[in-house]
Protein backbone atom coordinates (compact mmCIF):
# COMPACT_ATOMS: atom_id res chain seq x y z
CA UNK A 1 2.70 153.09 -25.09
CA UNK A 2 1.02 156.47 -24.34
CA UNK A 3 -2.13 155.47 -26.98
CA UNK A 4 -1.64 158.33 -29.12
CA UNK A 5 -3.44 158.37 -32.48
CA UNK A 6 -0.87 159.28 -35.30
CA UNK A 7 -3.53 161.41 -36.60
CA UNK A 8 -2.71 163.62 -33.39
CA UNK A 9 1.31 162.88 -34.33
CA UNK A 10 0.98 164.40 -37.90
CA UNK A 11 -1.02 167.10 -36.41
CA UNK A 12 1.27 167.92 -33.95
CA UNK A 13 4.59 167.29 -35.85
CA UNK A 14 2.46 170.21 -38.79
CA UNK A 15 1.53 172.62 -36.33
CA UNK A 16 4.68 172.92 -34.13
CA UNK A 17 7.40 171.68 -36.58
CA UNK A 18 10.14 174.42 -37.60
CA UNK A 19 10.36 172.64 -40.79
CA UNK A 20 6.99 172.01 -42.72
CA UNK A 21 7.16 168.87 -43.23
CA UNK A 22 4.89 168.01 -46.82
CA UNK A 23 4.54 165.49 -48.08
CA UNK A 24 7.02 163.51 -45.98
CA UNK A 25 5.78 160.14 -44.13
CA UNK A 26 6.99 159.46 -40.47
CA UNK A 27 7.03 155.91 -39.33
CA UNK A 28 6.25 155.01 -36.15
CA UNK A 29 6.66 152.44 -34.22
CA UNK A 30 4.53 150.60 -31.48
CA UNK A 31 6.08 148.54 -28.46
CA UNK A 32 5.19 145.05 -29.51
CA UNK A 33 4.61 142.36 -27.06
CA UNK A 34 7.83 140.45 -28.15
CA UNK A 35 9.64 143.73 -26.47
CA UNK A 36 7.45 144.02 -23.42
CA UNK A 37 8.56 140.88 -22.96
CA UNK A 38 12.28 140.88 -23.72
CA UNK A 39 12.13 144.11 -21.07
CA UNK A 40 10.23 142.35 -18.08
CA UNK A 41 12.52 139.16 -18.61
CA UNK A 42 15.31 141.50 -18.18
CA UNK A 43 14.06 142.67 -14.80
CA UNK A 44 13.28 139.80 -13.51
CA UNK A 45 16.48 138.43 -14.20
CA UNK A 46 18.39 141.51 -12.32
CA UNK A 47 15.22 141.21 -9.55
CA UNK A 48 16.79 137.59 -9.03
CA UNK A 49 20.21 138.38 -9.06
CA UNK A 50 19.68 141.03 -6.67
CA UNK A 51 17.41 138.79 -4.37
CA UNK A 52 20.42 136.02 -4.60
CA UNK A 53 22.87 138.68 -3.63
CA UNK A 54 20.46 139.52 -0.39
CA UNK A 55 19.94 136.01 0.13
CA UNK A 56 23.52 135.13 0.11
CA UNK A 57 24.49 138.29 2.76
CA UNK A 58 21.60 136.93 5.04
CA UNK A 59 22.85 133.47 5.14
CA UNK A 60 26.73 135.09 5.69
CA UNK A 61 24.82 137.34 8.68
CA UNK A 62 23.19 134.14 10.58
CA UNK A 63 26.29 132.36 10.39
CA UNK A 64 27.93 134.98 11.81
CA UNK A 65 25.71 135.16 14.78
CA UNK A 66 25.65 131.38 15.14
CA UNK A 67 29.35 131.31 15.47
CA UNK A 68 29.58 134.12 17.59
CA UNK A 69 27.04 132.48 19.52
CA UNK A 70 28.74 129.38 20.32
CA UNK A 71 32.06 131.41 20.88
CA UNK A 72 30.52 133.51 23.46
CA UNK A 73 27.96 130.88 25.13
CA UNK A 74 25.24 133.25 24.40
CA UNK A 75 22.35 132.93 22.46
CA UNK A 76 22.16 136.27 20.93
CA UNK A 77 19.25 135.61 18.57
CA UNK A 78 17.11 135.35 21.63
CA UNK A 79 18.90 138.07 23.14
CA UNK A 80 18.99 140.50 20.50
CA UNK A 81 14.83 140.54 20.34
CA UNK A 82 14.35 140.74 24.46
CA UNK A 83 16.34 143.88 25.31
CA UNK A 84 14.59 146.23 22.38
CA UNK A 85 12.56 149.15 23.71
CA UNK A 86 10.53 151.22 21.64
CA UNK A 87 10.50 155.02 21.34
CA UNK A 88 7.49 155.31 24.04
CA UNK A 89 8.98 152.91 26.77
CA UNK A 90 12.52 154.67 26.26
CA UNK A 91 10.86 158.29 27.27
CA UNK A 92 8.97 156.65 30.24
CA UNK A 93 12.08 155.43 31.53
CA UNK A 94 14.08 159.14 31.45
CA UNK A 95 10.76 160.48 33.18
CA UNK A 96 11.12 157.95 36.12
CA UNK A 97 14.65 159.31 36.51
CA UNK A 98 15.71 161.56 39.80
């Protein structure tokens, strides 16, 4: 993963180790592509799950506002985006203010 030589691991594990370590072989191991794999299938599975979780809430929300809609004889979809000011329009207003 971090494409270090083991030369540089045996080197390392000499230098700094509190035991000397002689005459001992270390295996180690490389991330193969069968677990690089195995990983990103993971997270794409929980990235889906997670998507169908938002997608479920959004459908839940529209609903919502479609009943509420029809309950109130308003279309608030339309309504909702038309009334919005933004930061700018909002101070303009307070300056025209007596």
């Amino acid at each position: 993963m971090y494409e270090i030589q083991p030369t540089v691991i045996y080197r390392w594990l000499h230098r700094y180790s509190q035991v000397k370590l002689s005459g001992v072989k270390i295996h180690y191991e490389m991330e193969t592509e069968e677990q690089k794999t195995l990983f990103y299938k993971d997270k794409v599975a929980e990235l889906e799950r997670i998507i169908g979780k938002k997608q479920i809430e959004i459908d839940f929300l529209n609903k919502l506002i479609d009943i509420a809609s029809s309950e109130l004889n308003v279309d608030i979809k339309k309504n909702f985006g038309a009334s919005r000011l933004n930061g700018s329009e909002i101070t303009r207003q307070k300056k025209d203010l007596p």
